[in-house]
N, C-alpha and C. Protein backbone atom coordinates (compact mmCIF):
# COMPACT_ATOMS: atom_id res chain seq x y z
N UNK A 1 -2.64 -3.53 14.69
CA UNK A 1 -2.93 -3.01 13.38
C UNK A 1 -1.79 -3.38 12.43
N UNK A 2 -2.19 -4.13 11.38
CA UNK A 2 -1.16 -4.10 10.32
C UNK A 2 -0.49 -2.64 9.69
N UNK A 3 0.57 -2.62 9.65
CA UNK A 3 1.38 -1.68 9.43
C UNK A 3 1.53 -1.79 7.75
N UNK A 4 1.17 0.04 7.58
CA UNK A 4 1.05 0.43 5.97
C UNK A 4 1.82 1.05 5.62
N UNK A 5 2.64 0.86 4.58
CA UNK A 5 3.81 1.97 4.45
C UNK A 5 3.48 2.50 2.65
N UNK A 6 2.95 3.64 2.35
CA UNK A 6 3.14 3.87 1.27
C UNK A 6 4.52 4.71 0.61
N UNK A 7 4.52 3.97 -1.08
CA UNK A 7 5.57 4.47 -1.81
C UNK A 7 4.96 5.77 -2.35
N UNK A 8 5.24 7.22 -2.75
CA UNK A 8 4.58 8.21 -3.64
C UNK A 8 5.61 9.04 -4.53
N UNK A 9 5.25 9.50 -5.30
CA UNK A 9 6.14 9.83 -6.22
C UNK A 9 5.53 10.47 -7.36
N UNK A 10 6.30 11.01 -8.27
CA UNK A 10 5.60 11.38 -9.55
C UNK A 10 5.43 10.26 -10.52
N UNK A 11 4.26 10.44 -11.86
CA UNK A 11 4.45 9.23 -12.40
C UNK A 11 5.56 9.09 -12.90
N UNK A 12 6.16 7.59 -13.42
CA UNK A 12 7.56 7.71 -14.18
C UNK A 12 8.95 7.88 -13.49
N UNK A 13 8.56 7.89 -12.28
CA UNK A 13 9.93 8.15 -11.33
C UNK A 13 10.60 6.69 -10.82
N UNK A 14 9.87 5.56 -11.32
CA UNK A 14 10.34 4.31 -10.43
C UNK A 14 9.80 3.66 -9.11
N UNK A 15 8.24 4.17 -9.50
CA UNK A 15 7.64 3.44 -7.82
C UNK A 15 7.73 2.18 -8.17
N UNK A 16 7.28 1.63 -8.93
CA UNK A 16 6.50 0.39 -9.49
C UNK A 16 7.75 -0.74 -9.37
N UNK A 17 8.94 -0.41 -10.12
CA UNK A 17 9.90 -1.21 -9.84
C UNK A 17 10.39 -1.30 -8.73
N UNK A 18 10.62 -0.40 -7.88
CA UNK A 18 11.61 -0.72 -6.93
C UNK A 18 10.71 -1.06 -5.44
N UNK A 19 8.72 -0.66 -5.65
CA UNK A 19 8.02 -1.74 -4.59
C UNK A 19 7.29 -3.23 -4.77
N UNK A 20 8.20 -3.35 -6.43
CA UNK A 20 8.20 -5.15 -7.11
C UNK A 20 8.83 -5.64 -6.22
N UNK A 21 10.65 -5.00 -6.06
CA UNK A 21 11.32 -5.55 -5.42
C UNK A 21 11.27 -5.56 -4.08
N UNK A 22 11.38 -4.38 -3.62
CA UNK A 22 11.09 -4.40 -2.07
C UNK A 22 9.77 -5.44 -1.46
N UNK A 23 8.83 -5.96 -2.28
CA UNK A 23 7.68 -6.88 -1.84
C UNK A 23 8.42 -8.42 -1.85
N UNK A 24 9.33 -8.58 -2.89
CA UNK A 24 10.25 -9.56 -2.94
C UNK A 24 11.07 -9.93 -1.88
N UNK A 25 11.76 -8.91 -1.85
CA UNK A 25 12.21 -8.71 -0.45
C UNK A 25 11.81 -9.01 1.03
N UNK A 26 11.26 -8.60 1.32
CA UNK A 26 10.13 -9.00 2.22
C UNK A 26 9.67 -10.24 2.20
N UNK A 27 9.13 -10.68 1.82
CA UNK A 27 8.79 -11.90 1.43
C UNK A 27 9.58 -12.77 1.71
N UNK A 28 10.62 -12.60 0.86
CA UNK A 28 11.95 -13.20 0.87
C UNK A 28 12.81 -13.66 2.68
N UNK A 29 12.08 -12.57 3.68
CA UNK A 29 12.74 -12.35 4.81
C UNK A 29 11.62 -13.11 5.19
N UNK A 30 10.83 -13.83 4.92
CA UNK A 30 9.32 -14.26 5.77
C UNK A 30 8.00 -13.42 6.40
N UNK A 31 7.94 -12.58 5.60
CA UNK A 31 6.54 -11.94 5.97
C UNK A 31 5.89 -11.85 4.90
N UNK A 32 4.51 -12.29 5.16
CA UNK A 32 3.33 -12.13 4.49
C UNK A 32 3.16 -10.85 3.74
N UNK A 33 3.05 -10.51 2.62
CA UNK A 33 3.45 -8.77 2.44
C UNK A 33 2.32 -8.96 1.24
N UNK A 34 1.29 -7.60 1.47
CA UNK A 34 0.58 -7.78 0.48
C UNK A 34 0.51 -6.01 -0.09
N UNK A 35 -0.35 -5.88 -0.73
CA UNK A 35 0.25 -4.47 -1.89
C UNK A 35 -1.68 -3.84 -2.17
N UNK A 36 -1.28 -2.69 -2.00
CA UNK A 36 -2.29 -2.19 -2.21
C UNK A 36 -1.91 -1.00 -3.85
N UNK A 37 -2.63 -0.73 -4.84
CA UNK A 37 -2.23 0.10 -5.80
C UNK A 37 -3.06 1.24 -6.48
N UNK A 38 -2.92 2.48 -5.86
CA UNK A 38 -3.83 3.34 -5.79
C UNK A 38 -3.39 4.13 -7.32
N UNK A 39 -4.52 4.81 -8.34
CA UNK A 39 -3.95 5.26 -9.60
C UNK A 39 -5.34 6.12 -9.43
N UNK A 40 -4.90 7.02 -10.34
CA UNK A 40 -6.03 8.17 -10.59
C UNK A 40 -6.90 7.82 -11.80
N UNK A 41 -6.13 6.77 -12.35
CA UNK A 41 -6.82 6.49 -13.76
C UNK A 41 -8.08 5.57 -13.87
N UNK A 42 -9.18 5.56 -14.47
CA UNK A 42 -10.84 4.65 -14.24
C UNK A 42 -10.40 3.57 -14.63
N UNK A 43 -10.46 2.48 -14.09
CA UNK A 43 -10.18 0.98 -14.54
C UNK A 43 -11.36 0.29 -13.88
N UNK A 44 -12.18 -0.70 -14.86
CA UNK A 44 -13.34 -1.08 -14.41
C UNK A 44 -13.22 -2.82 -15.37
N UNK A 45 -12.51 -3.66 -14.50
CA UNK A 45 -12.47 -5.29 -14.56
C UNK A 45 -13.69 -5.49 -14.93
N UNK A 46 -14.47 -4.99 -14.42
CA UNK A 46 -15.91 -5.77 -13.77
C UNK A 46 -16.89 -5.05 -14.95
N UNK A 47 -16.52 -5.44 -16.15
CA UNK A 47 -17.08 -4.77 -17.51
C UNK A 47 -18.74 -5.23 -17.52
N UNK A 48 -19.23 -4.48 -18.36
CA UNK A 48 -20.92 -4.51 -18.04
C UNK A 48 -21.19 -5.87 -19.11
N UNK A 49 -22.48 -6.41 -18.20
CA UNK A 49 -22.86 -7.67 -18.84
C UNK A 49 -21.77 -8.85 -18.43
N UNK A 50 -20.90 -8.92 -17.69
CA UNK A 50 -20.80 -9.65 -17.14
C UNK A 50 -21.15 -10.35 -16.14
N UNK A 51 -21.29 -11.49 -15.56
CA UNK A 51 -21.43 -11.91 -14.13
C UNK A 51 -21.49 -11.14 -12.85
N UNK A 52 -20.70 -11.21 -13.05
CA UNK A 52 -20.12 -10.07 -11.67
C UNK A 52 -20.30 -8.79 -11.69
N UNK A 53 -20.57 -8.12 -12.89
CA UNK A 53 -20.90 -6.93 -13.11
C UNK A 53 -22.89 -7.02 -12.57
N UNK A 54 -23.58 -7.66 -13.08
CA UNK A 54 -24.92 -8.49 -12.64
C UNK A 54 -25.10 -8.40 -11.50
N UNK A 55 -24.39 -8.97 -10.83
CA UNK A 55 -24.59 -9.34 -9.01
C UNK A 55 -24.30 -8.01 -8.46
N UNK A 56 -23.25 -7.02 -8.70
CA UNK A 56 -23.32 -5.83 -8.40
C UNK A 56 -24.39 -4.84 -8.52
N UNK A 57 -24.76 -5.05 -9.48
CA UNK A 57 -26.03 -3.84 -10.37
C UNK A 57 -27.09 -4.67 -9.30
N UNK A 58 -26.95 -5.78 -9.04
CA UNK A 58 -28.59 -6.21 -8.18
C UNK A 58 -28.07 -6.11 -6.96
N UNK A 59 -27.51 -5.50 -6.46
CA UNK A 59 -27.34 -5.21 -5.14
C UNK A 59 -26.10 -5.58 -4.11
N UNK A 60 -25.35 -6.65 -4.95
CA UNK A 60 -24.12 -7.48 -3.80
C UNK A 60 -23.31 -5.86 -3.14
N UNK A 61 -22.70 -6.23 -2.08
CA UNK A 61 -21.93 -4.85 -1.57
C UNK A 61 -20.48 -5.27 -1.97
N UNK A 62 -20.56 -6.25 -2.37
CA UNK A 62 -19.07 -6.94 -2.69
C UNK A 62 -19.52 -8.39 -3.95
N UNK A 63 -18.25 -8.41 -4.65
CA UNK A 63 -18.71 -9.91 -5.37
C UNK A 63 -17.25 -10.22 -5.51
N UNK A 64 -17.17 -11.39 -5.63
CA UNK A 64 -15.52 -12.25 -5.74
C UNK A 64 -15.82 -12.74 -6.85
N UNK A 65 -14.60 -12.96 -8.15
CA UNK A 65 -14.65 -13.73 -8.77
C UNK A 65 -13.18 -14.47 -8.70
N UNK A 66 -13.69 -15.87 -8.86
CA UNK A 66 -12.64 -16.42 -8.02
C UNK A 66 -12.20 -17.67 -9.37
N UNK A 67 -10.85 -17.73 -9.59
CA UNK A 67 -10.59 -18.56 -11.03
C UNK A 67 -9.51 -19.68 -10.09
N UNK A 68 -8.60 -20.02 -10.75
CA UNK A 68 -8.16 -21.73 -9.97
C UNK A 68 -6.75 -21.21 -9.28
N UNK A 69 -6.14 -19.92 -10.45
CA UNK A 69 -5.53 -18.98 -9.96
C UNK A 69 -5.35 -17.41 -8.60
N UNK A 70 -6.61 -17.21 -9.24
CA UNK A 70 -6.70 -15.89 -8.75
C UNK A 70 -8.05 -15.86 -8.09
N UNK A 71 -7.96 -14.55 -7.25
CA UNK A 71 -9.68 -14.29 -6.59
C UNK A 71 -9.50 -12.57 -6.84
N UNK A 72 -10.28 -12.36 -7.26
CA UNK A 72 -10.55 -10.98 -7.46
C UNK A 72 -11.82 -10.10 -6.79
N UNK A 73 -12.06 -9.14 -6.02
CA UNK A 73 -13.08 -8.49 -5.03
C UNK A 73 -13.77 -7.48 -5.82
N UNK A 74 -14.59 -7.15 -6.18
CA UNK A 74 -14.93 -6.30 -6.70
C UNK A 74 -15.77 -5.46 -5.41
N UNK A 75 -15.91 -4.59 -5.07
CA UNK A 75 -16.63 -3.56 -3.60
C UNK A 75 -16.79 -1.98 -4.81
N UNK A 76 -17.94 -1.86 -5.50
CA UNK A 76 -18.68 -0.80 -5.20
C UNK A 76 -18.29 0.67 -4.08
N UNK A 77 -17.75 1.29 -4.30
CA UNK A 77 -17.50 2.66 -3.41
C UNK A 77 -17.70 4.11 -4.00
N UNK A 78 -18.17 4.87 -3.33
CA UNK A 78 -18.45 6.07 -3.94
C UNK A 78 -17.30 7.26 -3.41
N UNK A 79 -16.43 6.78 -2.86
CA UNK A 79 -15.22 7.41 -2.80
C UNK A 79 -13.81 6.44 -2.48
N UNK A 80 -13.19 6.76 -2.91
CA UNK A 80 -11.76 6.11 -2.34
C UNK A 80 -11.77 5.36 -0.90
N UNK A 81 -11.22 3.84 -0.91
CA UNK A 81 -11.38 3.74 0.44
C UNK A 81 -10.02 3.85 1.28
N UNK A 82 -9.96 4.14 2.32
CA UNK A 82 -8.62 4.12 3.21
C UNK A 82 -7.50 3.17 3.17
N UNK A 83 -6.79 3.11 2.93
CA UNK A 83 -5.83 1.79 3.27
C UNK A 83 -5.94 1.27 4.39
N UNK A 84 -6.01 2.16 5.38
CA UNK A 84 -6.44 0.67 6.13
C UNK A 84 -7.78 0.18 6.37
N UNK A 85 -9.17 0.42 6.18
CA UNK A 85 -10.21 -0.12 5.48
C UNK A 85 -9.98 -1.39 4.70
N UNK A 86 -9.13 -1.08 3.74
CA UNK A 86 -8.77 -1.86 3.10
C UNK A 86 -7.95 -3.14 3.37
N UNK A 87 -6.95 -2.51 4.24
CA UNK A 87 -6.01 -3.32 5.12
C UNK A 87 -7.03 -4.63 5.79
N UNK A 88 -8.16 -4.34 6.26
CA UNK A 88 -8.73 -4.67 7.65
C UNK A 88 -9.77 -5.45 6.71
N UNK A 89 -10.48 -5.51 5.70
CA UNK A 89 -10.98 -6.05 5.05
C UNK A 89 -10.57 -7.09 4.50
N UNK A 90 -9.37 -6.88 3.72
CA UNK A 90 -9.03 -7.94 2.48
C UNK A 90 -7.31 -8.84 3.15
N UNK A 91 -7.42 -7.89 3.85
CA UNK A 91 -5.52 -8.62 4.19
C UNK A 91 -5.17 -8.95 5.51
N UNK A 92 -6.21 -9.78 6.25
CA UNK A 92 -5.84 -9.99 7.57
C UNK A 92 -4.86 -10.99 8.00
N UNK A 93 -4.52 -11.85 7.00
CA UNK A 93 -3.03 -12.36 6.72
C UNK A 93 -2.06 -11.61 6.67
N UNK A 94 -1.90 -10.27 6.32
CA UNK A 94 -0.64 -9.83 6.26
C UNK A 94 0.30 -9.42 7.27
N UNK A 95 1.40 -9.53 6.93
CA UNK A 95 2.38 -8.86 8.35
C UNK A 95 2.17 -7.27 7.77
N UNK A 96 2.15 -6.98 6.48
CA UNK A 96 2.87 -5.61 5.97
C UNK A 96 1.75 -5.49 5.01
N UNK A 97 1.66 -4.15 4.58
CA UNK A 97 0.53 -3.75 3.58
C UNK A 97 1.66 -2.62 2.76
N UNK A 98 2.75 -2.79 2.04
CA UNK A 98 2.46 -2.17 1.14
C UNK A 98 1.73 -1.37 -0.11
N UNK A 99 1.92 -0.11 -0.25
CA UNK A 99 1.44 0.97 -1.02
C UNK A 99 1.78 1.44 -1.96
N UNK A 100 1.35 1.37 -3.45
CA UNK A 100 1.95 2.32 -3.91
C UNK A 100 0.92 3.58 -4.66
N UNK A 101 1.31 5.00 -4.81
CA UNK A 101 0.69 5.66 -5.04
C UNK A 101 -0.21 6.15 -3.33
N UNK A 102 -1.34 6.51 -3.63
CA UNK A 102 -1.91 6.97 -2.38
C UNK A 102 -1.58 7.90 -1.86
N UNK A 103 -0.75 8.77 -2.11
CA UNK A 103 -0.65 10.25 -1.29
C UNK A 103 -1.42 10.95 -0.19
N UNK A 104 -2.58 10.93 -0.99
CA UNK A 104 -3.65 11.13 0.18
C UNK A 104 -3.94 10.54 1.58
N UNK A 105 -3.41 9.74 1.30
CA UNK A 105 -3.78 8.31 2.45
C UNK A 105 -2.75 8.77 3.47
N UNK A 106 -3.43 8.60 5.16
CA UNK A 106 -2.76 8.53 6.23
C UNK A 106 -1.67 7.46 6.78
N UNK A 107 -0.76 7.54 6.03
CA UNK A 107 -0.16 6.83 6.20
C UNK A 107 1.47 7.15 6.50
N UNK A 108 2.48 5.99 6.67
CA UNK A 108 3.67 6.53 6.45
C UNK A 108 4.29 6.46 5.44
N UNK A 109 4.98 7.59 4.52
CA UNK A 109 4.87 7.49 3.06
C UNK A 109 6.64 7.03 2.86
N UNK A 110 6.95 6.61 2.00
CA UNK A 110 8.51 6.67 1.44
C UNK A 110 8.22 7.57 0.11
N UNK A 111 8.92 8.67 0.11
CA UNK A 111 8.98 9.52 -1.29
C UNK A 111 10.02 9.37 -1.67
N UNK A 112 9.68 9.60 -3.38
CA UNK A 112 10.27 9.60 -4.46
C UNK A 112 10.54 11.03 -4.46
N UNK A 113 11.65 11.21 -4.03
CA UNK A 113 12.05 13.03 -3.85
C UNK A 113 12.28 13.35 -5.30
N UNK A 114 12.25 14.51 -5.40
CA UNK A 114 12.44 15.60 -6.61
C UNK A 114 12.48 16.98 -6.12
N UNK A 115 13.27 17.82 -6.55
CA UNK A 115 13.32 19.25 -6.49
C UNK A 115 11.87 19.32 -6.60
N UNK A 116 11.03 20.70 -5.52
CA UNK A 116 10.06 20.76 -6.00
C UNK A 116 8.66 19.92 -5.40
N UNK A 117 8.58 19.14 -5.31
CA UNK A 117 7.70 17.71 -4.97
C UNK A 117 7.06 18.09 -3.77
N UNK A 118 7.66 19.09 -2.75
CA UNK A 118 7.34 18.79 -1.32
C UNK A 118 5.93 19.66 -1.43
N UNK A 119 5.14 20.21 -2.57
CA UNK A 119 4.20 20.52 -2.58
C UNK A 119 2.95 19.69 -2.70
N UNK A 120 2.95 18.87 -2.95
CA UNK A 120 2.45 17.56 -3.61
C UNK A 120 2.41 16.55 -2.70
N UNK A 121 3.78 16.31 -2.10
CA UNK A 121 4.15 15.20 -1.56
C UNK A 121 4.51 15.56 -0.34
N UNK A 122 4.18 16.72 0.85
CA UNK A 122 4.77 16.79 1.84
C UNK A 122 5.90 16.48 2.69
N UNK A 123 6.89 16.63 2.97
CA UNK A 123 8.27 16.18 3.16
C UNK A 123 7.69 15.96 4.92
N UNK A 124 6.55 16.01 5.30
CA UNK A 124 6.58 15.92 6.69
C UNK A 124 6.03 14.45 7.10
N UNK A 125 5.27 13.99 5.67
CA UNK A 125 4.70 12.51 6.20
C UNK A 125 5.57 11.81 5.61
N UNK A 126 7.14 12.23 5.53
CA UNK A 126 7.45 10.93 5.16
C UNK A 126 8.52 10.35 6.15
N UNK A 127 8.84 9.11 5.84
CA UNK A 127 9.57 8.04 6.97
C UNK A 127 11.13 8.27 5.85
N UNK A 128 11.17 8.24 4.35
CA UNK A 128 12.52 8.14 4.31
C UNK A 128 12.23 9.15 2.63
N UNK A 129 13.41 8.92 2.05
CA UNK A 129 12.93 9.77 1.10
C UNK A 129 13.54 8.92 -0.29
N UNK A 130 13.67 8.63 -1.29
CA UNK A 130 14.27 7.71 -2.69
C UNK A 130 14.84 8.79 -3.62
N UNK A 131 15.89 9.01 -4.13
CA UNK A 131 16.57 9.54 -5.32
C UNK A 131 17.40 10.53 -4.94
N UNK A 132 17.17 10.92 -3.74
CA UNK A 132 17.73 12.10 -3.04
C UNK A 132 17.18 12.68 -1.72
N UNK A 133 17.95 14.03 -1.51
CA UNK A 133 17.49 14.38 -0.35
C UNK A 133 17.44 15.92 0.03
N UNK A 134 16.96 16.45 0.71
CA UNK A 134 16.79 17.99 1.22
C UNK A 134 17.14 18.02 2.14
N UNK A 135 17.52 19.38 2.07
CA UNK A 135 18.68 20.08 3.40
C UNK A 135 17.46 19.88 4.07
N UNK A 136 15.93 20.26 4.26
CA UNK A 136 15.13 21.18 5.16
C UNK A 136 14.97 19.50 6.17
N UNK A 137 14.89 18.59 5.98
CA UNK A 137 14.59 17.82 6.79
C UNK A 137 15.89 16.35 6.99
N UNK A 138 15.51 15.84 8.10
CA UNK A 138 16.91 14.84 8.76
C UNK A 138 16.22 13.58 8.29
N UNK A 139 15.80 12.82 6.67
CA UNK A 139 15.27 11.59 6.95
C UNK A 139 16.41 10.02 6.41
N UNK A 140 16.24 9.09 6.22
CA UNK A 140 16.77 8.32 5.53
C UNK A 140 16.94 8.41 3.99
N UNK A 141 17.88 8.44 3.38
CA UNK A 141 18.07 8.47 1.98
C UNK A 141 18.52 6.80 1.29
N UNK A 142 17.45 6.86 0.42
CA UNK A 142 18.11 5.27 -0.43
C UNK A 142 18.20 5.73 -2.11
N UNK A 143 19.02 4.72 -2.50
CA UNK A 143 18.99 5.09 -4.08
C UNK A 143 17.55 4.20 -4.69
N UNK A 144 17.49 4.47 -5.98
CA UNK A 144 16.25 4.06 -6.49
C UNK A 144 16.74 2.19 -6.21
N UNK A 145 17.82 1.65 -6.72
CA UNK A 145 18.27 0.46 -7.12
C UNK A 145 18.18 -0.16 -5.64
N UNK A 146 18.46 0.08 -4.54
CA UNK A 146 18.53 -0.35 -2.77
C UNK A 146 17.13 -1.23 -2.63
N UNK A 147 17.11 -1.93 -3.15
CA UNK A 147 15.52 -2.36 -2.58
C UNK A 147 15.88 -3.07 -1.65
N UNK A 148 17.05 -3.52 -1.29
CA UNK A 148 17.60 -4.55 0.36
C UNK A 148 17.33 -3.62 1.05
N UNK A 149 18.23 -2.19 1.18
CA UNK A 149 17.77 -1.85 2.21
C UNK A 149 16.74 -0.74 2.26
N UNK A 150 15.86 -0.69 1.49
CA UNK A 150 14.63 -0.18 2.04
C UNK A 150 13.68 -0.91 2.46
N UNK A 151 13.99 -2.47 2.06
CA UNK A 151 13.21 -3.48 2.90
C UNK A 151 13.50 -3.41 4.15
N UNK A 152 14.76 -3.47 4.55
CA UNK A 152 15.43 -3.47 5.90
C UNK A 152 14.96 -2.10 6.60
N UNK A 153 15.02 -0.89 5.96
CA UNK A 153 14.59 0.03 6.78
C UNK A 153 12.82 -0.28 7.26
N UNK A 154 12.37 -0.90 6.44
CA UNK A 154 11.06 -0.91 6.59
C UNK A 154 10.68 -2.10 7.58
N UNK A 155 11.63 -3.20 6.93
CA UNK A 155 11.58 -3.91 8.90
C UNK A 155 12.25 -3.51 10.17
N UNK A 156 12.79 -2.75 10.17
CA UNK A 156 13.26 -2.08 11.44
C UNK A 156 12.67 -1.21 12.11
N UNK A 157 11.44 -0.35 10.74
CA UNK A 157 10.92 0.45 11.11
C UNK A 157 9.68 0.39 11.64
N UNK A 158 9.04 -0.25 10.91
CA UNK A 158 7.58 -0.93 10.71
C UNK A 158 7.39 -2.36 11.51
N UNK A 159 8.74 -3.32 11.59
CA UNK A 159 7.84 -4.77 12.17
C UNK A 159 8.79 -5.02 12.96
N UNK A 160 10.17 -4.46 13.72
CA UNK A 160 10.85 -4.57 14.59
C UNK A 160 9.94 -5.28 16.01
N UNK A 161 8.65 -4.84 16.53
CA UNK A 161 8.21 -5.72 17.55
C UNK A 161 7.22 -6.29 17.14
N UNK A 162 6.81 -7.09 15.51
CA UNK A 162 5.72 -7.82 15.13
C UNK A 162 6.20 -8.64 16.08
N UNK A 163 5.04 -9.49 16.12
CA UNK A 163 5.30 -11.25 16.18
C UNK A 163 3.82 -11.65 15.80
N UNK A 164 4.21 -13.49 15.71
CA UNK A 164 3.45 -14.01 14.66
C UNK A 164 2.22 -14.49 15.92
N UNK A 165 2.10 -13.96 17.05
CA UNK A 165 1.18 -14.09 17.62
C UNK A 165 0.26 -12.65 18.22
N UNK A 166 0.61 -11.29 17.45
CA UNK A 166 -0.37 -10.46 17.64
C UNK A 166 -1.48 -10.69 17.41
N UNK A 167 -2.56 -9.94 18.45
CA UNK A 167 -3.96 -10.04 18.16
C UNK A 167 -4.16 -8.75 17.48
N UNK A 168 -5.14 -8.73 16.82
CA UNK A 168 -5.65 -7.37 15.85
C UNK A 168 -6.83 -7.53 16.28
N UNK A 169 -7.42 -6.57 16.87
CA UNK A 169 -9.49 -6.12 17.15
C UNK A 169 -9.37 -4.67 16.60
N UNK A 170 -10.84 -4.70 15.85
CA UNK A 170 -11.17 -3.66 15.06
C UNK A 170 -12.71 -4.00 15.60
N UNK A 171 -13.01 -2.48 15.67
CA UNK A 171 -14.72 -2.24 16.16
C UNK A 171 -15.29 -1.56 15.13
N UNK A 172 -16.51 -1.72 15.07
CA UNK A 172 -16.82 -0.65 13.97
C UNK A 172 -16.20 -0.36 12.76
N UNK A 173 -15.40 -0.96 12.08
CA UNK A 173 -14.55 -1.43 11.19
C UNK A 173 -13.33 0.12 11.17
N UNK A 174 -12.81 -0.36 12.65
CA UNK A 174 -11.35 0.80 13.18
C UNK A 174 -10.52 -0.09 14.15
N UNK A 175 -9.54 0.26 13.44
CA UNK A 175 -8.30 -0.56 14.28
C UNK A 175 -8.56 -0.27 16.16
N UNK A 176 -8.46 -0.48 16.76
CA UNK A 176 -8.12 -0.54 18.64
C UNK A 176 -6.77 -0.78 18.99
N UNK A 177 -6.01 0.59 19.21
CA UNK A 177 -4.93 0.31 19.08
C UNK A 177 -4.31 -0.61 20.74
């Protein structure tokens, strides 16, 4: 299973920049690293009367629009899908699936600590914590600016026994671990 690590935080706290860099990072070290970006806010590419908007309304379960640059997926869902759903669908190239946002999601989170937060943000799913830290739990602390080593924690943590010859089988569209 490709390994998902989400960033969470409040808005405005610095996810966005510092999992620019950390994807850089990564990258930078040789892994395939791709990004998933979960927001509460309605954003709809796939504006009506377009193409692709067309092929959806007549039934596609998915439509690509694909330019010389870019390919874009459009998938129809009537609820949020999982990251790794998502993972297992669109990114079977990846070593790493970065996250940002997603709270909800089963995953292992890096928080954007704040006094306060652990209501929101559970201090129990997370792997390390960004801006600071709490007495109540023993995790890794990075500053917002560290994007080396929260890359590094995240390969030590996350892809310490990858290799570039794992097999991945998924049944029923679920990882087999």
């Amino acid at each position: 299973m490709i390994p998902i690590v989400s960033f969470v935080g409040e808005s405005g706290c610095g996810k966005t920049t510092l999992v620019e860099k950390v994807i850089a990072e990564l990258t930078a070290k040789g892994f395939k690293t791709s990004s998933i970006k979960y927001t509460r806010h309605e954003f709809d590419p796939d504006s009506e009367g377009k193409d692709s908007w067309r092929h959806t309304r007549a039934g596609a379960v998915a439509t690509a629009l694909v330019t010389p640059g870019k390919t874009a997926v459009y998938v129809p869902h009537d609820e949020i899908p999982a990251a790794a759903h998502i993972s297992f669908r669109f990114f079977t190239d990846a070593d790493i699936v970065v996250a940002e946002g997603g709270a909800e999601q089963d995953t292992p989170k890096i928080i954007f600590y704040a006094k306060g937060c652990e209501e929101r943000f559970p201090l129990s799913e997370a792997v390390a914590l960004i801006g600071g830290g709490s007495d109540a739990v023993d995790l890794p602390v990075f500053s917002r600016d560290d994007s080396q080593g929260v890359a590094d924690f995240i390969v030590k943590t996350f892809l310490k026994e990858h290799g570039k010859n794992d097999v991945r089988v998924w049944l029923d569209g679920k990882p087999l671990m």
